[in-house]
C-alpha atoms as a PDB file:
ATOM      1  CA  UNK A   1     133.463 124.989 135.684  1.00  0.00           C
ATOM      2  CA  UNK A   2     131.666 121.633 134.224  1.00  0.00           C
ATOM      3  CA  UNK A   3     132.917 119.558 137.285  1.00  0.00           C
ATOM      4  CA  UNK A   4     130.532 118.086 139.699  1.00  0.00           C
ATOM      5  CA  UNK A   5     129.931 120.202 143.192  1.00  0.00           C
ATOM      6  CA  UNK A   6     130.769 116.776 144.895  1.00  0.00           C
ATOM      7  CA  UNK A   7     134.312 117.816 144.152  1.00  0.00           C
ATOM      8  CA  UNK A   8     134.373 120.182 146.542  1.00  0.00           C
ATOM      9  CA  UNK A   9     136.088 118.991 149.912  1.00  0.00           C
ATOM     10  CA  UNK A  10     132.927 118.455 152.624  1.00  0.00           C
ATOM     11  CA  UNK A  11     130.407 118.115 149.828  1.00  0.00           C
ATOM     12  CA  UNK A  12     129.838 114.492 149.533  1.00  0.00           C
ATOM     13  CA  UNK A  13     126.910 112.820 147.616  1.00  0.00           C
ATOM     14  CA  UNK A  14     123.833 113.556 150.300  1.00  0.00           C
ATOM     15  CA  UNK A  15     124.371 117.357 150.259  1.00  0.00           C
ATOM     16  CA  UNK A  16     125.118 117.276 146.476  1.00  0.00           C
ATOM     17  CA  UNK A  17     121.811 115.935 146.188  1.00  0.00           C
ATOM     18  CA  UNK A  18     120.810 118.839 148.748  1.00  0.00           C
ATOM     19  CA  UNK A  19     121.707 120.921 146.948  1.00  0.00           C
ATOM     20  CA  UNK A  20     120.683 120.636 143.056  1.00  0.00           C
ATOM     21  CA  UNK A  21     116.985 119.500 144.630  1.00  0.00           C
ATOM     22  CA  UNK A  22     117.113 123.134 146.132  1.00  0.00           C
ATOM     23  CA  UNK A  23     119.055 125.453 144.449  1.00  0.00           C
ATOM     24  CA  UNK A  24     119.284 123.456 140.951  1.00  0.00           C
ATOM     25  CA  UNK A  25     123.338 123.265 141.898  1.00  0.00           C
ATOM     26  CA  UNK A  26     125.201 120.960 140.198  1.00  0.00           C
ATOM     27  CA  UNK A  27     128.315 122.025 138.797  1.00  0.00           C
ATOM     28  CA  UNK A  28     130.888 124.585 140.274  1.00  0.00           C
ATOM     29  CA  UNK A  29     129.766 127.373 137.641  1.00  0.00           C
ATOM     30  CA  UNK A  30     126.475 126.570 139.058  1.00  0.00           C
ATOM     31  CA  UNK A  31     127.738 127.757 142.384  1.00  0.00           C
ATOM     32  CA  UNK A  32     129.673 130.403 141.147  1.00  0.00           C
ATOM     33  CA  UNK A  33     126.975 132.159 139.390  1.00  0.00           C
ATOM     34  CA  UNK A  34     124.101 131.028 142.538  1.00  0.00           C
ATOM     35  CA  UNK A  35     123.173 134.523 144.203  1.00  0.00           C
ATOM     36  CA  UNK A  36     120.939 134.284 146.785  1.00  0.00           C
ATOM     37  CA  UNK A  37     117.660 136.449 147.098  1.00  0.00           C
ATOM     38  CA  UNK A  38     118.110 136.901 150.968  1.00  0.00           C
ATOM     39  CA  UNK A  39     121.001 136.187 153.273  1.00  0.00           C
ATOM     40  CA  UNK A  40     120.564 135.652 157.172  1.00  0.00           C
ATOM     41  CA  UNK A  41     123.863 135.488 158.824  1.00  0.00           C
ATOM     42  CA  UNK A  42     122.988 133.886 162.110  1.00  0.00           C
ATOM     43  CA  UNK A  43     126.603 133.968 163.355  1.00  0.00           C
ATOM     44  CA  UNK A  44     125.746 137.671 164.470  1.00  0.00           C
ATOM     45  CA  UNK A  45     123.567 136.045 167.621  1.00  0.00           C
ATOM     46  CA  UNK A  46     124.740 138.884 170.023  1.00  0.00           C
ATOM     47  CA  UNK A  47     124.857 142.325 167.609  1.00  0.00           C
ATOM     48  CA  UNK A  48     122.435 144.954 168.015  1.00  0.00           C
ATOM     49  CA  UNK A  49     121.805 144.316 164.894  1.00  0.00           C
ATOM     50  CA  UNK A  50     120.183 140.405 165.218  1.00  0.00           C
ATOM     51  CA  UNK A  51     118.304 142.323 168.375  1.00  0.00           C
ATOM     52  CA  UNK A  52     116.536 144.874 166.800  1.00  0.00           C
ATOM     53  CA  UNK A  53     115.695 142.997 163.884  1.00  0.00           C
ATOM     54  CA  UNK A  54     117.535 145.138 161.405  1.00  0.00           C
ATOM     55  CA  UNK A  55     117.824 144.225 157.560  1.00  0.00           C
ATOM     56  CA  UNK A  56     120.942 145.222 156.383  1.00  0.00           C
ATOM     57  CA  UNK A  57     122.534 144.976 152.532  1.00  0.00           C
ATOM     58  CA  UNK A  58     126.102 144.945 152.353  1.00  0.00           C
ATOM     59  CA  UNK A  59     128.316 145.365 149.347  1.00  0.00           C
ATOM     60  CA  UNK A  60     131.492 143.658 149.336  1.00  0.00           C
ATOM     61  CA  UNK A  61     134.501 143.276 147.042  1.00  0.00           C
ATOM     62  CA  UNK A  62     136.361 140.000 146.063  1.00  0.00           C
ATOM     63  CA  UNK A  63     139.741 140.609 146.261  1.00  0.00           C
ATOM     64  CA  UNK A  64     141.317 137.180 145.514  1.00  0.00           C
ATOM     65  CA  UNK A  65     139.942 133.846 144.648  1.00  0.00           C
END
């Protein structure tokens, strides 16, 4: 949990830096324990949803790491 988020594969050094100047993520507990106020998914460009300008909350369940 102490190693450095640059570990992760596609996070090299400029979006590590991103990344703890934002969010104040360094490590990988860091990002494990980061929960973010507000998500956006902006993947959802064509559902009624994105459209009407609907807020939504979803609850989901891990079910394997």
């Amino acid at each position: 949990m102490n190693r450095s988020i640059s570990a992760l594969k596609g996070v090299g050094a400029a979006r590590a830096k991103v990344l703890s100047e934002a969010a104040g993520i360094e490590t990988l507990g860091d990002l494990l324990y980061y929960f973010p106020r507000r998500y956006l998914d902006r993947t959802l460009t064509e559902s009624t949803l994105m459209r009407t300008g609907e807020v939504v909350t979803l609850i989901v369940q891990v079910s394997s790491v």
